[in-house]
N, C-alpha and C. Protein backbone atom coordinates (compact mmCIF):
# COMPACT_ATOMS: atom_id res chain seq x y z
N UNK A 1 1.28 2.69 -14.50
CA UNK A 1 2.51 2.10 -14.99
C UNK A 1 2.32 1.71 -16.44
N UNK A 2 2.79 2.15 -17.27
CA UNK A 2 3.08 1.59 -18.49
C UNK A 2 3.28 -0.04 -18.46
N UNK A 3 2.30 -0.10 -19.66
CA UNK A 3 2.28 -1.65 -20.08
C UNK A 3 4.03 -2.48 -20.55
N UNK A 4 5.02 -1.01 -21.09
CA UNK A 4 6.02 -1.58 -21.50
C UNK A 4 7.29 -1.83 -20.10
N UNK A 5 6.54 -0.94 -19.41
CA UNK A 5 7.48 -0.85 -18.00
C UNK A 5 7.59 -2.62 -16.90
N UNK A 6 8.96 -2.13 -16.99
CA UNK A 6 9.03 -3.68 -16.47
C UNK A 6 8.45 -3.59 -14.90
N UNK A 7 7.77 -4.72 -14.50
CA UNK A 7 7.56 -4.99 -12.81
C UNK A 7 8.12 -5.08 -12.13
N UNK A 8 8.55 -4.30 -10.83
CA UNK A 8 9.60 -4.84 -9.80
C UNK A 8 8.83 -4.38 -8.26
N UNK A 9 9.66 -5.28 -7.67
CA UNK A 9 9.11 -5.05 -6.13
C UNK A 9 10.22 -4.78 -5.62
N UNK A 10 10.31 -3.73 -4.64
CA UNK A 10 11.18 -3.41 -4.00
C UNK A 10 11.27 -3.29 -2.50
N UNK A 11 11.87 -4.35 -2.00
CA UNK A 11 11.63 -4.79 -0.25
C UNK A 11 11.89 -3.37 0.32
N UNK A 12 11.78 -3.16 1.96
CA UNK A 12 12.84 -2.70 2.57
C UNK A 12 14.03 -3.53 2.92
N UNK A 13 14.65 -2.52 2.75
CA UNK A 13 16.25 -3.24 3.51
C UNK A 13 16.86 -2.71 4.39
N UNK A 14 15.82 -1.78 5.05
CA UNK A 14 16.88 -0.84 6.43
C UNK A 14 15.71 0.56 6.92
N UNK A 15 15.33 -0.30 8.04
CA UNK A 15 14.45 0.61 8.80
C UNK A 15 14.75 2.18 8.75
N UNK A 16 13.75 3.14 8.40
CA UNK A 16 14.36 4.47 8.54
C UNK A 16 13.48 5.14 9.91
N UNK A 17 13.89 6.46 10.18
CA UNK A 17 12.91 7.01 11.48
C UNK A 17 11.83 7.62 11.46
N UNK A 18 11.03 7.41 10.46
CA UNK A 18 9.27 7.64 10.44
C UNK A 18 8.97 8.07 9.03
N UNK A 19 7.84 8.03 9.16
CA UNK A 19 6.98 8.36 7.53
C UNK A 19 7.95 8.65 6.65
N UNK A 20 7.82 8.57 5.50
CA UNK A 20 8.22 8.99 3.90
C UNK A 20 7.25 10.15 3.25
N UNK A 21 7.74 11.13 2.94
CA UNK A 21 6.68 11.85 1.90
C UNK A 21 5.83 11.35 1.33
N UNK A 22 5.91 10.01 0.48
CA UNK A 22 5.01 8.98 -0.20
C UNK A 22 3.94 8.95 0.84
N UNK A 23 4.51 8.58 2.27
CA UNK A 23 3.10 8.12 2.82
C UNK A 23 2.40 9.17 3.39
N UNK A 24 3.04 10.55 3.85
CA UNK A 24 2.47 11.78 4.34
C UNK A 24 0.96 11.77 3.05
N UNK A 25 1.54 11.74 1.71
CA UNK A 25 1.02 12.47 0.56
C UNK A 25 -0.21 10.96 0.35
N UNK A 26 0.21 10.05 0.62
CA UNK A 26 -0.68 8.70 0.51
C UNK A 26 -2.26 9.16 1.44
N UNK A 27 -1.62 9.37 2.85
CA UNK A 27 -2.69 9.58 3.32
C UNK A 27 -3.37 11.10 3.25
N UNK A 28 -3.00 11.81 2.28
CA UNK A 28 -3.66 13.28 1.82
C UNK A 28 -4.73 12.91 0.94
N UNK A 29 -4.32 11.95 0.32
CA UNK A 29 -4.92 11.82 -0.97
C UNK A 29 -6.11 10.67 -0.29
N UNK A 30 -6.16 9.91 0.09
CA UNK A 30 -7.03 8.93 0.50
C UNK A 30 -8.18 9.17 0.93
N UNK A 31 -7.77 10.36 2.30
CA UNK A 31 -8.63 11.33 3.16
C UNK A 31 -9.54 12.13 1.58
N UNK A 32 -9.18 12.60 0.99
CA UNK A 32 -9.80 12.91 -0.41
C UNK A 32 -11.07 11.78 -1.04
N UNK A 33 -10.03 10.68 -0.97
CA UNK A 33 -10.88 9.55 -1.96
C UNK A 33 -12.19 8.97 -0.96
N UNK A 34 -11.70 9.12 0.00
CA UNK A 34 -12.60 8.06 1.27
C UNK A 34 -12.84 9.20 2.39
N UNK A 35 -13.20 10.03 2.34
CA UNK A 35 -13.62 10.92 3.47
C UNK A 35 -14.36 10.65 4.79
N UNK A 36 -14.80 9.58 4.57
CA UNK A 36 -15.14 9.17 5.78
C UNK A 36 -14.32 8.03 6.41
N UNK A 37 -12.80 7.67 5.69
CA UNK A 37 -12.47 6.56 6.00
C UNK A 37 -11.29 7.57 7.23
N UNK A 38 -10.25 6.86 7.73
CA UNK A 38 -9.65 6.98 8.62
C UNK A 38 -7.69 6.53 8.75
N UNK A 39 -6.61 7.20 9.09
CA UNK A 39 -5.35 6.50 8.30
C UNK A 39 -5.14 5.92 10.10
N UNK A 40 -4.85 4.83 9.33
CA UNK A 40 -4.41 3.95 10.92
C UNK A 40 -2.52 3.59 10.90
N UNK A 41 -1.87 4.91 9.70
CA UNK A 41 -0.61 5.01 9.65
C UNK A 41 0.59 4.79 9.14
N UNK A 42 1.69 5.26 9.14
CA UNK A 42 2.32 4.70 7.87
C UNK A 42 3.55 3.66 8.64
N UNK A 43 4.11 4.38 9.43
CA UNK A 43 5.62 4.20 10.22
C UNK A 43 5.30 3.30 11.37
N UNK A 44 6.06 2.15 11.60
CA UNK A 44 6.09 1.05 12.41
C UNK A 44 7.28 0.49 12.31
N UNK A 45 8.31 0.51 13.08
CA UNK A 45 9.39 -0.27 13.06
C UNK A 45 9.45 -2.27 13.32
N UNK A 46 9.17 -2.61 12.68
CA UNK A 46 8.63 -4.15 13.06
C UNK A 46 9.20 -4.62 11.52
N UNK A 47 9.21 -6.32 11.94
CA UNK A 47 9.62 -7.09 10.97
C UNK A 47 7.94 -8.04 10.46
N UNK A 48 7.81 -8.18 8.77
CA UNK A 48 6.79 -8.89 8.44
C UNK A 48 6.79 -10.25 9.43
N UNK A 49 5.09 -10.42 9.42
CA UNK A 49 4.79 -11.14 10.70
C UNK A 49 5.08 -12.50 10.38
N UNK A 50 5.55 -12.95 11.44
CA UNK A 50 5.98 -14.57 11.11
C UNK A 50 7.72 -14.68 10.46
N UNK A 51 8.51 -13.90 10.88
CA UNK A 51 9.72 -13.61 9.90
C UNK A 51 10.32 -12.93 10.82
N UNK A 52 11.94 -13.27 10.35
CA UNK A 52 12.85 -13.11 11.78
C UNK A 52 14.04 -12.10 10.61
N UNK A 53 13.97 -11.91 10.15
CA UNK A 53 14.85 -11.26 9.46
C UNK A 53 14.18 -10.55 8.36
N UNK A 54 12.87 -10.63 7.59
CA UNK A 54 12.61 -9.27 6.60
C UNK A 54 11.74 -8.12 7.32
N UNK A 55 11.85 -7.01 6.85
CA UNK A 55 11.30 -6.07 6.99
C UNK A 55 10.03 -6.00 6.54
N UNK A 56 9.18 -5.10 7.35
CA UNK A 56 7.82 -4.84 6.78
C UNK A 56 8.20 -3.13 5.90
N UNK A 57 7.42 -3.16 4.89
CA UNK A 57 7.64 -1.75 4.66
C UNK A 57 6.96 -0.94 5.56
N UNK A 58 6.19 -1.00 7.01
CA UNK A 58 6.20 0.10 7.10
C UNK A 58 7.16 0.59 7.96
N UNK A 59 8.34 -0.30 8.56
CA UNK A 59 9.87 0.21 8.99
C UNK A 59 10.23 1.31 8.42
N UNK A 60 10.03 1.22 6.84
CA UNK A 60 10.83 1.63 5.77
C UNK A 60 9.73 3.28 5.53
N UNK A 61 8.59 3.29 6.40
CA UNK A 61 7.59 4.22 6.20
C UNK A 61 7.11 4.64 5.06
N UNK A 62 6.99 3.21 4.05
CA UNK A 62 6.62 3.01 2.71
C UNK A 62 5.11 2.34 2.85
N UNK A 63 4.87 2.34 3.60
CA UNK A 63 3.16 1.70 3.60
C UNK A 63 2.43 1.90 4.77
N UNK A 64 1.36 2.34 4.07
CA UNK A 64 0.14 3.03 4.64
C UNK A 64 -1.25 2.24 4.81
N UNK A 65 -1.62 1.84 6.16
CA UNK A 65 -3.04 1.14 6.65
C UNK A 65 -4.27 2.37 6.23
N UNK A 66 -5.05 2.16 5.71
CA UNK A 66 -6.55 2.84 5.94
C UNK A 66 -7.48 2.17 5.97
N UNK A 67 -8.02 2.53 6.90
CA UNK A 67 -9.39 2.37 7.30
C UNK A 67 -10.89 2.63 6.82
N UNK A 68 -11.20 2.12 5.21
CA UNK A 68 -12.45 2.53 4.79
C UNK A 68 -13.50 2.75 5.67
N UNK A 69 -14.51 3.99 5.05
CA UNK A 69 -15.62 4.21 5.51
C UNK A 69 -16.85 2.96 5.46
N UNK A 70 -16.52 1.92 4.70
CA UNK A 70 -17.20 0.79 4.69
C UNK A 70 -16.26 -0.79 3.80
N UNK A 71 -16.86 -1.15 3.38
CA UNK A 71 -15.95 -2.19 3.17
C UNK A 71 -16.66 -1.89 1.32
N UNK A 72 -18.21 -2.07 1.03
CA UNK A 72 -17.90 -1.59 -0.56
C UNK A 72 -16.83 -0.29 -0.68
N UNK A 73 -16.93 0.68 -0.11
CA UNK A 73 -16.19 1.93 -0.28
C UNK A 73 -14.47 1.64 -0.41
N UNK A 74 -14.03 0.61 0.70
CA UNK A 74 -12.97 -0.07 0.56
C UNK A 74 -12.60 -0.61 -1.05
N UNK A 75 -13.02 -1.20 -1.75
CA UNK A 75 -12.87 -2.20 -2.77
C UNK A 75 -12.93 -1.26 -3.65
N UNK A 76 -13.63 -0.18 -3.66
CA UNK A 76 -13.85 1.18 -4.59
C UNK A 76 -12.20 1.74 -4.72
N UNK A 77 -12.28 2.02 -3.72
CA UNK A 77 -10.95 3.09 -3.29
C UNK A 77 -9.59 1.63 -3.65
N UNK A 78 -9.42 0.63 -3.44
CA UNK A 78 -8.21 -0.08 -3.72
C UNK A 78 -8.39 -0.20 -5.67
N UNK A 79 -9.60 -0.53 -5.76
CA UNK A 79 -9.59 -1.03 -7.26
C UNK A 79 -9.12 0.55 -7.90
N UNK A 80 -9.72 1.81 -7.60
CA UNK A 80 -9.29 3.14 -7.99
C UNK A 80 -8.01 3.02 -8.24
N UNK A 81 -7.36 2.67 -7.34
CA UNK A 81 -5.86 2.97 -7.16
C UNK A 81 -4.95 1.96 -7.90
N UNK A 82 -5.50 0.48 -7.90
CA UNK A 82 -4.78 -0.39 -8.63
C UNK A 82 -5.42 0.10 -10.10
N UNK A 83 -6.30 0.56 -10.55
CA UNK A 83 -6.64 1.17 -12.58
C UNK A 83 -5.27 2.51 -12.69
N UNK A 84 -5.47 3.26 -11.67
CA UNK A 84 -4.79 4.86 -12.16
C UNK A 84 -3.98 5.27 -11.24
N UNK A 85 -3.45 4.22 -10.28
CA UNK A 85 -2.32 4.30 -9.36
C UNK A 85 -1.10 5.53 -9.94
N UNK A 86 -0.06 5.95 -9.36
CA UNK A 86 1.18 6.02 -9.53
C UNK A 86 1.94 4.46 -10.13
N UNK A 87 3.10 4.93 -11.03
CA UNK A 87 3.63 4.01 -11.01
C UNK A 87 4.99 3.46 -9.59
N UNK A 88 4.62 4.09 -8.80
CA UNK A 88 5.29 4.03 -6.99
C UNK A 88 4.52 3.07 -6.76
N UNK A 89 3.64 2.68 -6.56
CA UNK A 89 2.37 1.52 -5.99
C UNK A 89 2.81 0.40 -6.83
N UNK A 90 3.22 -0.34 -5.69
CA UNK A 90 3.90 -1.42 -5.96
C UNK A 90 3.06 -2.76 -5.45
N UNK A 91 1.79 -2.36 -4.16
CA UNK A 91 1.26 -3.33 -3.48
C UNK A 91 -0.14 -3.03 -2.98
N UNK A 92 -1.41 -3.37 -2.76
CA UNK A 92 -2.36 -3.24 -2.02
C UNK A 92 -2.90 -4.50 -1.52
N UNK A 93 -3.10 -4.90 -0.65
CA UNK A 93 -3.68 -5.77 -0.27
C UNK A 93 -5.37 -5.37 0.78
N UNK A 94 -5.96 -5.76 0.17
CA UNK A 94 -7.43 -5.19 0.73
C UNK A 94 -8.60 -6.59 0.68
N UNK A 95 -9.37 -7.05 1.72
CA UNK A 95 -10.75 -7.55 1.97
C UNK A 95 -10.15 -9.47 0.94
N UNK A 96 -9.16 -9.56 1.42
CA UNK A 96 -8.44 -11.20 0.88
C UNK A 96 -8.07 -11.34 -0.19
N UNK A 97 -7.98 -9.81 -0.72
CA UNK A 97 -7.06 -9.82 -2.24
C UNK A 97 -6.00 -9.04 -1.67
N UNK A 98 -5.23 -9.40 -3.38
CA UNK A 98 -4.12 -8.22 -3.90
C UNK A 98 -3.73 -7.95 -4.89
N UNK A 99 -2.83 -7.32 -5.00
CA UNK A 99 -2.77 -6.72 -6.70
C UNK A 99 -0.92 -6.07 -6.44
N UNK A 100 -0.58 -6.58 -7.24
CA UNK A 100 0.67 -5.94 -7.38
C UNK A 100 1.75 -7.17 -5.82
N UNK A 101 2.86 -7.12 -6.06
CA UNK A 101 3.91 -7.75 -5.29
C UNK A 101 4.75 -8.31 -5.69
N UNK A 102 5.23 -9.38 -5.91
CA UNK A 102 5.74 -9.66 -6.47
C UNK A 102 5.51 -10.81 -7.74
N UNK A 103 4.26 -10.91 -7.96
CA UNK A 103 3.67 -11.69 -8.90
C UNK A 103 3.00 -10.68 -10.21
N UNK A 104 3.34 -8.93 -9.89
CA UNK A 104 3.27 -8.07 -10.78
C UNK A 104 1.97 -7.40 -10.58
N UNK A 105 1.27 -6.68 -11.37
CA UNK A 105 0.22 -5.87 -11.03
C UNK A 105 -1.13 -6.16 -11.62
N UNK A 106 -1.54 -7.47 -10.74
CA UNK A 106 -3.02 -8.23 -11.20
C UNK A 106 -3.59 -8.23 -10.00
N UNK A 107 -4.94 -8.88 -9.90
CA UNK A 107 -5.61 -8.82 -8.56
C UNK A 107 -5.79 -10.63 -8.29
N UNK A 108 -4.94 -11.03 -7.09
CA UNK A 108 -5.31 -13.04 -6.39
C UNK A 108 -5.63 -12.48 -5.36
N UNK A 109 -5.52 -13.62 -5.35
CA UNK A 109 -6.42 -14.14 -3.38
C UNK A 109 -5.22 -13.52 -2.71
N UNK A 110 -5.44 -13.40 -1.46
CA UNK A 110 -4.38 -12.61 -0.50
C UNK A 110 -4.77 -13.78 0.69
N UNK A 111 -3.74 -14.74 1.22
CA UNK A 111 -3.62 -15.76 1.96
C UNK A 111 -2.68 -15.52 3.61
N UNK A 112 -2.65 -14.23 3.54
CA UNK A 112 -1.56 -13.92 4.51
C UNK A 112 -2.28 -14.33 5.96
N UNK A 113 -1.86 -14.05 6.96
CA UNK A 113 -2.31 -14.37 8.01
C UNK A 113 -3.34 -13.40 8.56
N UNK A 114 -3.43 -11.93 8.23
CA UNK A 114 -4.11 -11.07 8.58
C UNK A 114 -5.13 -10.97 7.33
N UNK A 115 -5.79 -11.20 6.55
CA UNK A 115 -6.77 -10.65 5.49
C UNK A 115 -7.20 -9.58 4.93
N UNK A 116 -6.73 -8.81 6.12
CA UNK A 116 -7.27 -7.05 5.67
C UNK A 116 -8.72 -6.63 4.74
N UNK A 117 -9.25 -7.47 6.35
CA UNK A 117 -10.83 -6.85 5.32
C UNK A 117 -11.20 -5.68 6.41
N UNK A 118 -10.77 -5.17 7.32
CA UNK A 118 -10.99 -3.40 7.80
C UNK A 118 -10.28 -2.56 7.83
N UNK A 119 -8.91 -3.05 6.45
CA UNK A 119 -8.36 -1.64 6.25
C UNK A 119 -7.97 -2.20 4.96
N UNK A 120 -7.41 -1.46 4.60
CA UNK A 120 -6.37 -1.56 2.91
C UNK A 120 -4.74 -1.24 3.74
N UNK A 121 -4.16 -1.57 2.83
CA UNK A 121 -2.57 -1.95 3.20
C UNK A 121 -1.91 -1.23 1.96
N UNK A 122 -1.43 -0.23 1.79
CA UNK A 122 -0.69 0.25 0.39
C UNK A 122 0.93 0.10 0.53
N UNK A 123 1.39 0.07 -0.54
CA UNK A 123 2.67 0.32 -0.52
C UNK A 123 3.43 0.75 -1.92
N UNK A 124 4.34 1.55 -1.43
CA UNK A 124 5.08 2.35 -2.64
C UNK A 124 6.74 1.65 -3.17
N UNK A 125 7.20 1.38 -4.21
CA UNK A 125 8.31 1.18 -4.25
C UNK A 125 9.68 2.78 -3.50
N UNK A 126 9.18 3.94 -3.47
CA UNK A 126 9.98 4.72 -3.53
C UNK A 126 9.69 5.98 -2.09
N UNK A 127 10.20 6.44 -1.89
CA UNK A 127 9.94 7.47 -0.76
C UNK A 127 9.56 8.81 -0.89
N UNK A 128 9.52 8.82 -2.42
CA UNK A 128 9.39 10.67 -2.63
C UNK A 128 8.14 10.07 -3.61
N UNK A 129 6.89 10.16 -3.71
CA UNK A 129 6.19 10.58 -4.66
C UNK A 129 6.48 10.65 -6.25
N UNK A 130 6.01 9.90 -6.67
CA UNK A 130 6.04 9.91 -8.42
C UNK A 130 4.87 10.01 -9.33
N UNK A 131 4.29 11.32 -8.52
CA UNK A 131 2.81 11.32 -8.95
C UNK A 131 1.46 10.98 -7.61
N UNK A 132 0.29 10.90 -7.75
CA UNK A 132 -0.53 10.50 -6.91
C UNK A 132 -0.85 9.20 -6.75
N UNK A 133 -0.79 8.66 -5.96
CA UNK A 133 -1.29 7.14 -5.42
C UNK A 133 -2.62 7.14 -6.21
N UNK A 134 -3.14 8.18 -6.62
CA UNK A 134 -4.82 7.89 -7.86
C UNK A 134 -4.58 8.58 -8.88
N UNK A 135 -3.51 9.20 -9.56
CA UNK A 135 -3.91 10.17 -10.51
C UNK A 135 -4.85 10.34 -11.78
């Protein structure tokens, strides 16, 4: 993403019926980066946990779980992606961080209820690909 490009996060707002190209092509590319890691999926119709009315993106089949081959290999593969991401990558949350959401595209603490220290959590603002999740 360009330094001049403004930050935005973009929720879901309306469950669709499975994967997005983004996440087909998310987990092409990952299987690449992490070959020994594993996609634990993109599409889940469910609302973010603890919340009675927002969506999780992966309703929206905008975000993709993987499963690193280890947990350094993990932090490899998220930090990869948050330096030379797409500008679509809007979110990762990996091992009690994150980077990108709505506080813009830096790396804090990640306080959520789940931590995600045995997978990475990606997410795209858009459904079609705008480049590679690493290019």
């Amino acid at each position: 993403m360009s330094d001049a490009a403004p930050w935005s996060y973009v929720p879901c707002s309306r469950p669709t019926t499975g994967p997005t190209p983004w996440c087909r092509e998310a987990i092409r590319v990952l299987a690449q980066l992490d070959p020994g890691g594993r996609s634990a999926g993109c599409y889940n119709r469910r609302r973010v946990r603890d919340s009675q009315d927002t969506w999780s993106l992966h309703a929206c089949g905008r975000a993709v779980d993987w499963h690193p081959e280890s947990r350094v290999r993990g932090r490899e593969v998220a930090d990869w992606i948050a330096w030379f991401g797409a500008p679509d990558v809007q979110l990762i949350i990996y091992d009690g961080r994150q980077w990108g959401g709505t506080r813009g595209p830096v790396w804090h603490p990640y306080h959520g209820s789940d931590p995600h220290v045995d997978h990475l959590h990606i997410e795209s603002r858009s459904a079609t690909p705008r480049g590679s999740i690493a290019s």
